[in-house]
C-alpha atoms as a PDB file:
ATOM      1  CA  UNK A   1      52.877 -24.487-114.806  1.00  0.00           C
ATOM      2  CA  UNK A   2      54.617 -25.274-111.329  1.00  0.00           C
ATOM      3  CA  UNK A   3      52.487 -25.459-108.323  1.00  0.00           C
ATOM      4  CA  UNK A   4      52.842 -22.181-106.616  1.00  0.00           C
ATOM      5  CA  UNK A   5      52.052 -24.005-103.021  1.00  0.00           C
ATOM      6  CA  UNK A   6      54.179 -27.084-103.055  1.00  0.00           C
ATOM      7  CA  UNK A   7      53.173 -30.079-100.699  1.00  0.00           C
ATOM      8  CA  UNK A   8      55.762 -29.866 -98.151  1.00  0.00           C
ATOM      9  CA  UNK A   9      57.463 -33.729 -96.983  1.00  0.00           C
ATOM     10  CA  UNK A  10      57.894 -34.298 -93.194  1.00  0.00           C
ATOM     11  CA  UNK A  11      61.272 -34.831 -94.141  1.00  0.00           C
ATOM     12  CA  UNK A  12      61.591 -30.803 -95.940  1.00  0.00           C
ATOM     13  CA  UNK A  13      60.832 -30.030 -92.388  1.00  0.00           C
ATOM     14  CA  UNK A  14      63.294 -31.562 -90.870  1.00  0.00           C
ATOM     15  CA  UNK A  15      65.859 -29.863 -93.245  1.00  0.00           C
ATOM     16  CA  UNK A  16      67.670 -26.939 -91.450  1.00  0.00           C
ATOM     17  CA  UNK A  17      66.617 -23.622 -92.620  1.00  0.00           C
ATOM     18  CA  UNK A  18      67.931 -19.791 -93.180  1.00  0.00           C
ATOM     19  CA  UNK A  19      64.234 -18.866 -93.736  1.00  0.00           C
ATOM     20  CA  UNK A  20      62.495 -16.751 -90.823  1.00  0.00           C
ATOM     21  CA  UNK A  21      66.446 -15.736 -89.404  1.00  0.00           C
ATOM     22  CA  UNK A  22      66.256 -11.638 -88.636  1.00  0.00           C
ATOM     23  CA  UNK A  23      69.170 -10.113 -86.974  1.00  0.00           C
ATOM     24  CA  UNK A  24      69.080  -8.130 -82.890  1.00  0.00           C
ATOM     25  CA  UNK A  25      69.284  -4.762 -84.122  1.00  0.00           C
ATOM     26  CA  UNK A  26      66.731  -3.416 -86.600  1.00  0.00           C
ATOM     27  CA  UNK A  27      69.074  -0.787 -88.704  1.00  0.00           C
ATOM     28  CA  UNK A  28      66.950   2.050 -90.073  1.00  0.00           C
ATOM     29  CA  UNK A  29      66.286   2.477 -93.986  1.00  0.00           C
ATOM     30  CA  UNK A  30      69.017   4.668 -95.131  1.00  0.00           C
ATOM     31  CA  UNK A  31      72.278   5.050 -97.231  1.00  0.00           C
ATOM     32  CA  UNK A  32      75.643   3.816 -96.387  1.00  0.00           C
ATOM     33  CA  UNK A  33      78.680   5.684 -96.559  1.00  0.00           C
ATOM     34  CA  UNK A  34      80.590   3.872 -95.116  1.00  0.00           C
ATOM     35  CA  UNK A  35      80.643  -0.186 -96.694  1.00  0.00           C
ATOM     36  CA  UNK A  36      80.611  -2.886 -94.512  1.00  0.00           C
ATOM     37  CA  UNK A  37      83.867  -4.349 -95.875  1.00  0.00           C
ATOM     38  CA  UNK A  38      86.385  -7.178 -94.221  1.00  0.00           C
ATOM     39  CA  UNK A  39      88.721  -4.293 -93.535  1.00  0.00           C
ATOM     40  CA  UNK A  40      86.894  -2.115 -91.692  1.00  0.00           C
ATOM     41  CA  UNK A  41      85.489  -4.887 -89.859  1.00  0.00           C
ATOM     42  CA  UNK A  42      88.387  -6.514 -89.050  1.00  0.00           C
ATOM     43  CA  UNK A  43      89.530  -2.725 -87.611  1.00  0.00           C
ATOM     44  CA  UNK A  44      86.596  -2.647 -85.022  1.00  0.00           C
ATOM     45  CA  UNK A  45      87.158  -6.291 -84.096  1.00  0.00           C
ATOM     46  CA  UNK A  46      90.920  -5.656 -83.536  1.00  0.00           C
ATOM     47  CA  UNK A  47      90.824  -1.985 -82.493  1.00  0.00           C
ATOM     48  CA  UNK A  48      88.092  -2.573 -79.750  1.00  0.00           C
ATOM     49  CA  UNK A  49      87.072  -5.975 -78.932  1.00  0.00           C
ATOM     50  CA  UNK A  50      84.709  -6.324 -75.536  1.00  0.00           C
ATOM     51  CA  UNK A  51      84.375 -10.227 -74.643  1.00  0.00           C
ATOM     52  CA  UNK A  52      82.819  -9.899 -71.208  1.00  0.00           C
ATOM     53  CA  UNK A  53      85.703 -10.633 -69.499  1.00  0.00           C
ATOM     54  CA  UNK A  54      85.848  -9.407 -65.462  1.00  0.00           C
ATOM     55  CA  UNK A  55      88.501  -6.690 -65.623  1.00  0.00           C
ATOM     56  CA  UNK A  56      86.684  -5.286 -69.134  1.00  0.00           C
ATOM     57  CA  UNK A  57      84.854  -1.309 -68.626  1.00  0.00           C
ATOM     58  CA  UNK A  58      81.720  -1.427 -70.967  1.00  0.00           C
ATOM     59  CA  UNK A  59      82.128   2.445 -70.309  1.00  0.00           C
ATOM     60  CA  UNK A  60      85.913   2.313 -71.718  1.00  0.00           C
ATOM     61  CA  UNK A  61      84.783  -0.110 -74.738  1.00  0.00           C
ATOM     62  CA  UNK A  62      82.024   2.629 -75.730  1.00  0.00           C
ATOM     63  CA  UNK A  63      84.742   5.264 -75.292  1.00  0.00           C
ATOM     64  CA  UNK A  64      87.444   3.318 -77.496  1.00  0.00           C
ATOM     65  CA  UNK A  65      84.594   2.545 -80.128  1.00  0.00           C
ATOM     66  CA  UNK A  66      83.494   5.835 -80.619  1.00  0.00           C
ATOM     67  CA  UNK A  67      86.842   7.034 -81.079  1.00  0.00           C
ATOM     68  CA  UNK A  68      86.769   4.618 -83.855  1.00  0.00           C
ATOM     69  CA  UNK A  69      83.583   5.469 -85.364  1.00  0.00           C
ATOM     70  CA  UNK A  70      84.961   9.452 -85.190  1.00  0.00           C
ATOM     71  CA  UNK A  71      87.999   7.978 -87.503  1.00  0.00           C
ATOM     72  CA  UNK A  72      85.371   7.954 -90.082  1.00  0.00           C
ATOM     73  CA  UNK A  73      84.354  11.241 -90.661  1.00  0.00           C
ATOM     74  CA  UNK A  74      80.524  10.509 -90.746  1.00  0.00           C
ATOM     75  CA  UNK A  75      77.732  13.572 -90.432  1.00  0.00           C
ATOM     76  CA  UNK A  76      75.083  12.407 -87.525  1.00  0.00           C
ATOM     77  CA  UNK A  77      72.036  10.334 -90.201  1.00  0.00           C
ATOM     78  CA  UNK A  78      75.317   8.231 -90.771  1.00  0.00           C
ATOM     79  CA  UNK A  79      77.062   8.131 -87.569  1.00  0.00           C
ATOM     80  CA  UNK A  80      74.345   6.495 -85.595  1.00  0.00           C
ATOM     81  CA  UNK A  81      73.698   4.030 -88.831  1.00  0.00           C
ATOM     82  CA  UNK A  82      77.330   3.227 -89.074  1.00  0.00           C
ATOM     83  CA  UNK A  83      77.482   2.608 -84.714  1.00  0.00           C
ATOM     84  CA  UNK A  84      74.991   0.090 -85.197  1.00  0.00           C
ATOM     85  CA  UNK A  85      76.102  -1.740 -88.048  1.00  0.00           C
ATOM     86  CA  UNK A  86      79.357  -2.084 -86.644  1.00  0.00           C
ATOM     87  CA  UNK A  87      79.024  -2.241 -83.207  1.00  0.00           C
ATOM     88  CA  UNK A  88      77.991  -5.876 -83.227  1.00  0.00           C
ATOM     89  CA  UNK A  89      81.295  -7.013 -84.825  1.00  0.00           C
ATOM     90  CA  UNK A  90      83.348  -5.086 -81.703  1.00  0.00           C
ATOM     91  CA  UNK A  91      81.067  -7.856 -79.146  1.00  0.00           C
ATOM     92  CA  UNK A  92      83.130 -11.210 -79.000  1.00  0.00           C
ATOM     93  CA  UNK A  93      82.542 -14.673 -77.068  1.00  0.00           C
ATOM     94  CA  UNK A  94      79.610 -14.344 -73.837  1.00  0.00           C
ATOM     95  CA  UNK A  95      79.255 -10.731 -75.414  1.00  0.00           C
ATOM     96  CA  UNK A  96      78.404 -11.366 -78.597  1.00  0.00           C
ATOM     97  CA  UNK A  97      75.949 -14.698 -77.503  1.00  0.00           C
ATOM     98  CA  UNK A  98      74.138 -12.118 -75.511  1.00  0.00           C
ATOM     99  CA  UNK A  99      73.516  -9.699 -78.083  1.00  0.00           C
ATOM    100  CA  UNK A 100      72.577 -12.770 -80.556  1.00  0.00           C
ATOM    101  CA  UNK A 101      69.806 -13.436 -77.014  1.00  0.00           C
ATOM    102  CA  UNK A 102      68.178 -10.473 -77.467  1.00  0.00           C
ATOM    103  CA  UNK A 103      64.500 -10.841 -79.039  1.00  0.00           C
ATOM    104  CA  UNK A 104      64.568 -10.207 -82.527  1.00  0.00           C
ATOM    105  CA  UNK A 105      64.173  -6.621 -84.655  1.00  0.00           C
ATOM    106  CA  UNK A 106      64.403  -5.092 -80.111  1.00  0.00           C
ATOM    107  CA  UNK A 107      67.540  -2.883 -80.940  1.00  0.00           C
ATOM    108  CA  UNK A 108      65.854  -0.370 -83.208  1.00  0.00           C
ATOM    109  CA  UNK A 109      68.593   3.030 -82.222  1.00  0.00           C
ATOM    110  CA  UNK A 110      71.919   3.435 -81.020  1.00  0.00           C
ATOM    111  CA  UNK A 111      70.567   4.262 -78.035  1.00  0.00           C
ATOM    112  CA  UNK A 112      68.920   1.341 -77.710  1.00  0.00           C
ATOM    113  CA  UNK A 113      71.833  -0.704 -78.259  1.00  0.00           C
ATOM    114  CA  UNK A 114      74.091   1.418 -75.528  1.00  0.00           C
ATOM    115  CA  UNK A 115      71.289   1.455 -72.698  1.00  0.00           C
ATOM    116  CA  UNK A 116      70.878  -2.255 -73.052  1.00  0.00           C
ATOM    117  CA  UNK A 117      74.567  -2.929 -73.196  1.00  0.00           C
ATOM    118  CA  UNK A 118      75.504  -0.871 -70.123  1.00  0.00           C
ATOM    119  CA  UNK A 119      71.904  -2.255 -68.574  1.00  0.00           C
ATOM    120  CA  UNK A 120      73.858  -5.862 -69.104  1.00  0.00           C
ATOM    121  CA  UNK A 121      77.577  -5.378 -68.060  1.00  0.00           C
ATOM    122  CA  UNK A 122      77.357  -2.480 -65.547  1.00  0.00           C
ATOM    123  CA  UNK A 123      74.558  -3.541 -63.557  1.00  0.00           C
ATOM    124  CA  UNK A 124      73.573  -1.485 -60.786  1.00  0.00           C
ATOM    125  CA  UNK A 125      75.763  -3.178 -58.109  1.00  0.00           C
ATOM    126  CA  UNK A 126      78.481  -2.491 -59.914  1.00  0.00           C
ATOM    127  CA  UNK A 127      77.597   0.963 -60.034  1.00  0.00           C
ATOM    128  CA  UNK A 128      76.722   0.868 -56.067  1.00  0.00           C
ATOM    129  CA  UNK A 129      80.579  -0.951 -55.586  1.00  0.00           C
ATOM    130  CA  UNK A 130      82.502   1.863 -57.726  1.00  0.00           C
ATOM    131  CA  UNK A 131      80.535   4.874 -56.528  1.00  0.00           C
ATOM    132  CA  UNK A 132      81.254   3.455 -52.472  1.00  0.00           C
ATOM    133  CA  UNK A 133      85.291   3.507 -53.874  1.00  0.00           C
ATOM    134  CA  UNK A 134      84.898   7.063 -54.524  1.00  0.00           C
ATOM    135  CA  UNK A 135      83.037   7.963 -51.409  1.00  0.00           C
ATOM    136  CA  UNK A 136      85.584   5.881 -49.365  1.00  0.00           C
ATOM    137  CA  UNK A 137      88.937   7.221 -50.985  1.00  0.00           C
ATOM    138  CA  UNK A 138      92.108   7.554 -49.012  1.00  0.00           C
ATOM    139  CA  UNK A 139      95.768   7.999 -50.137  1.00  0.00           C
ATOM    140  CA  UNK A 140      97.836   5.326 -49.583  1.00  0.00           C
ATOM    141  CA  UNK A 141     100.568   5.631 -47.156  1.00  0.00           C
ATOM    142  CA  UNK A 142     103.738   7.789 -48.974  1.00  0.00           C
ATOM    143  CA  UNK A 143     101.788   8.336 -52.348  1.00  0.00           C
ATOM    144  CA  UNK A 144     102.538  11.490 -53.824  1.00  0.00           C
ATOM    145  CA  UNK A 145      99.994  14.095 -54.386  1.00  0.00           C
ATOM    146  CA  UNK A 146     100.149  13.229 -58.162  1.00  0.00           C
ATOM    147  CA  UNK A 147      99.567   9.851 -57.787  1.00  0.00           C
ATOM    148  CA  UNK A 148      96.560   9.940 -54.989  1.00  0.00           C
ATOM    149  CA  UNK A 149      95.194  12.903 -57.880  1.00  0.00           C
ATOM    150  CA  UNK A 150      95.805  10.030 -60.886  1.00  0.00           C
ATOM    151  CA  UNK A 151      93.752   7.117 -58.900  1.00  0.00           C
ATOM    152  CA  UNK A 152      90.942   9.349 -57.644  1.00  0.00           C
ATOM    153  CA  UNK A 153      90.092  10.146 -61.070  1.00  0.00           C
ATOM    154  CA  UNK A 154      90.299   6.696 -62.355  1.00  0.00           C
ATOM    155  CA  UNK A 155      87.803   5.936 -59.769  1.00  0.00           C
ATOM    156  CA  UNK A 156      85.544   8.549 -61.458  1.00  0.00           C
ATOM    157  CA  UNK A 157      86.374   7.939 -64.820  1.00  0.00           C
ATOM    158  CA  UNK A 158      85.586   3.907 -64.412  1.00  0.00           C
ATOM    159  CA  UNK A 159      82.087   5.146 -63.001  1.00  0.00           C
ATOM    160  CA  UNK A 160      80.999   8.684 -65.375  1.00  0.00           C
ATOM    161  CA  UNK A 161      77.183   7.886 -64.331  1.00  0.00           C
ATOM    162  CA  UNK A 162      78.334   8.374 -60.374  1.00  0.00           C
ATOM    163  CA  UNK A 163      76.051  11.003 -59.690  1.00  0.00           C
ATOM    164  CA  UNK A 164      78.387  12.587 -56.988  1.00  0.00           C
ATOM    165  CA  UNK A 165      78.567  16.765 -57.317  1.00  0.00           C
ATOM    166  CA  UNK A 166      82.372  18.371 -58.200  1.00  0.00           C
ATOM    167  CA  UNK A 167      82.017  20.117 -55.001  1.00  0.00           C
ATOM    168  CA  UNK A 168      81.806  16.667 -53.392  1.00  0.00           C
ATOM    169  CA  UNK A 169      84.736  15.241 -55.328  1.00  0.00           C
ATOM    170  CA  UNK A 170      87.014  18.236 -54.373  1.00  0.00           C
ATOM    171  CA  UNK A 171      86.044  17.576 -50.675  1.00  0.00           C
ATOM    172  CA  UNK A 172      86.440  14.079 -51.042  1.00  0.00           C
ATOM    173  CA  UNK A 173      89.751  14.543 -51.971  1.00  0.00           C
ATOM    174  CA  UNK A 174      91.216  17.473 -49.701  1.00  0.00           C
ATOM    175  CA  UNK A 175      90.011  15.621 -46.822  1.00  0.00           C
ATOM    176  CA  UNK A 176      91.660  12.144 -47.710  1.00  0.00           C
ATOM    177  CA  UNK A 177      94.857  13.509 -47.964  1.00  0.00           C
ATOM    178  CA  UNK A 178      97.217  13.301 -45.248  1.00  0.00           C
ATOM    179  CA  UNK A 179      98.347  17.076 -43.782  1.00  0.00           C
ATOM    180  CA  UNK A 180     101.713  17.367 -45.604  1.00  0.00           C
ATOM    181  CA  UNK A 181      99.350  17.192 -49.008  1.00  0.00           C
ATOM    182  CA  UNK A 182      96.742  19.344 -47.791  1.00  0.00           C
ATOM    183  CA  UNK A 183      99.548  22.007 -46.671  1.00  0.00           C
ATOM    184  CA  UNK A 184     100.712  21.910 -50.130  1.00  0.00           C
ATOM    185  CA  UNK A 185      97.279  21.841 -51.604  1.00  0.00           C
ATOM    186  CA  UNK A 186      96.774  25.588 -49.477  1.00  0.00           C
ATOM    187  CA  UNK A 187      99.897  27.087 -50.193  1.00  0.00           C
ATOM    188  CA  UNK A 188      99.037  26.543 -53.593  1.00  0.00           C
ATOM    189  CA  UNK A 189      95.039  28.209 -52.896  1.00  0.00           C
ATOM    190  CA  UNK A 190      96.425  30.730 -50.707  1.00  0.00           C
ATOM    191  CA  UNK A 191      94.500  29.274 -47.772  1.00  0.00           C
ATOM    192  CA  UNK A 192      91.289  29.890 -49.946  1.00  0.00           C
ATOM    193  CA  UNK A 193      90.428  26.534 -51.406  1.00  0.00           C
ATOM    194  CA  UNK A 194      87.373  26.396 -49.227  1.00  0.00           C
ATOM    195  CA  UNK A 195      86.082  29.772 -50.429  1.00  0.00           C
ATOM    196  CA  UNK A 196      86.742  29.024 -54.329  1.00  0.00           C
ATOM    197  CA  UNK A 197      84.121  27.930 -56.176  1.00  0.00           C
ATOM    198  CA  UNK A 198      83.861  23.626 -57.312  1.00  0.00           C
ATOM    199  CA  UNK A 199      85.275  24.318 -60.504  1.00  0.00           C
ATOM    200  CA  UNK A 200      88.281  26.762 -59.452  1.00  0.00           C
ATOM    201  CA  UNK A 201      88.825  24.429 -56.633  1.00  0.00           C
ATOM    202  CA  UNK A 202      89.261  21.058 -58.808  1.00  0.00           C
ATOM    203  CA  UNK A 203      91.306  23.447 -61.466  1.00  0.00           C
ATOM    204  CA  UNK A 204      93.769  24.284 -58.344  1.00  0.00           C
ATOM    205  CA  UNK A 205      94.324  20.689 -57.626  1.00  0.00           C
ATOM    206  CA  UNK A 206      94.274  19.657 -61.566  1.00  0.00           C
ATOM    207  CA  UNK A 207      97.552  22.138 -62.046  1.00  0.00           C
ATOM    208  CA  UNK A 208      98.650  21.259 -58.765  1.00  0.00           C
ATOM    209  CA  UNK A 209      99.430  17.384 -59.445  1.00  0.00           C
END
């Protein structure tokens, strides 16, 4: 009969190991529907890849992956199962080392795993930075009304947790514009864009551009 509780050589210790290894993010007990094969992997590492580089938008990575996920047709149990599992093989170089940082069995839901990714790469200066680009928005000499419309909402859109009301963003806009926009911005209100309400207002300027 072996000995169930070998004597263990300084030199077994020495030997690297596998044992004790346990991955970030803590996946709960459940079914898969969708399998974790090189092929669908390979799809989320190619389709949306986020590597921590300086012009990269967490926010636009999270957008891109879910679109993704979506692809699969997956009820919610599964959805959130299948974000996790996969979401891990979209992180690549600095991104994926800080993931691999994290302490051990800490990402436990998907929410878990977005709060402490956005926590990491959109750090609240960032957020102060892009929110002051709204706030300080002005058309650029000879830009059309389209265009000034186009870049004020990619400064929104690079920013969703901004915090700034519609009625502010309208106002923001209208008031950045030089007067040859604004007249056409009031011809097309009927000299009641101040009296609309936020919604009707933003609509105006939406068909507008």
């Amino acid at each position: 009969m072996e000995d169930e509780n070998p004597i263990r050589t300084l030199g077994d210790y020495s030997k690297p190991s596998h044992e004790g290894y346990r991955n970030t993010i803590d996946l709960p007990i459940g079914n898969n529907v969708v399998p974790l094969l090189s092929n669908t992997i390979q799809l989320v590492q190619n389709g949306c890849s986020f590597h921590r580089l300086w012009f990269e938008d967490p926010n636009q990575h999270l957008k891109d992956f879910f679109k993704l996920v979506d692809s699969l047709d997956l009820d919610g149990e599964n959805k959130e199962r299948t974000c996790q599992r996969f979401f891990q093989f979209s992180l690549r170089d600095q991104a994926s080392n800080w993931l691999e940082r994290l302490p051990v069995g800490s990402i436990t839901t998907w929410e878990d795993l977005t709060t402490c990714f956005l926590a990491q790469f959109f750090p609240p200066e960032r957020t102060a930075k892009l929110r002051n680009d709204i706030l300080m928005f002005q058309q650029h000499h000879e830009e059309s009304l389209s265009k000034a419309w186009t870049r004020f909402k990619d400064l929104l859109r690079k920013v969703p947790h901004h915090g700034i009301d519609l009625w502010l963003h309208v106002k923001i806009f209208y008031d950045r514009i030089d007067h040859t926009l604004k007249r056409i911005v009031d011809y097309a209100a009927e000299g009641r864009l101040r009296k609309m309400s936020a919604e009707k207002a933003w609509a105006t300027i939406e068909e507008l551009a």
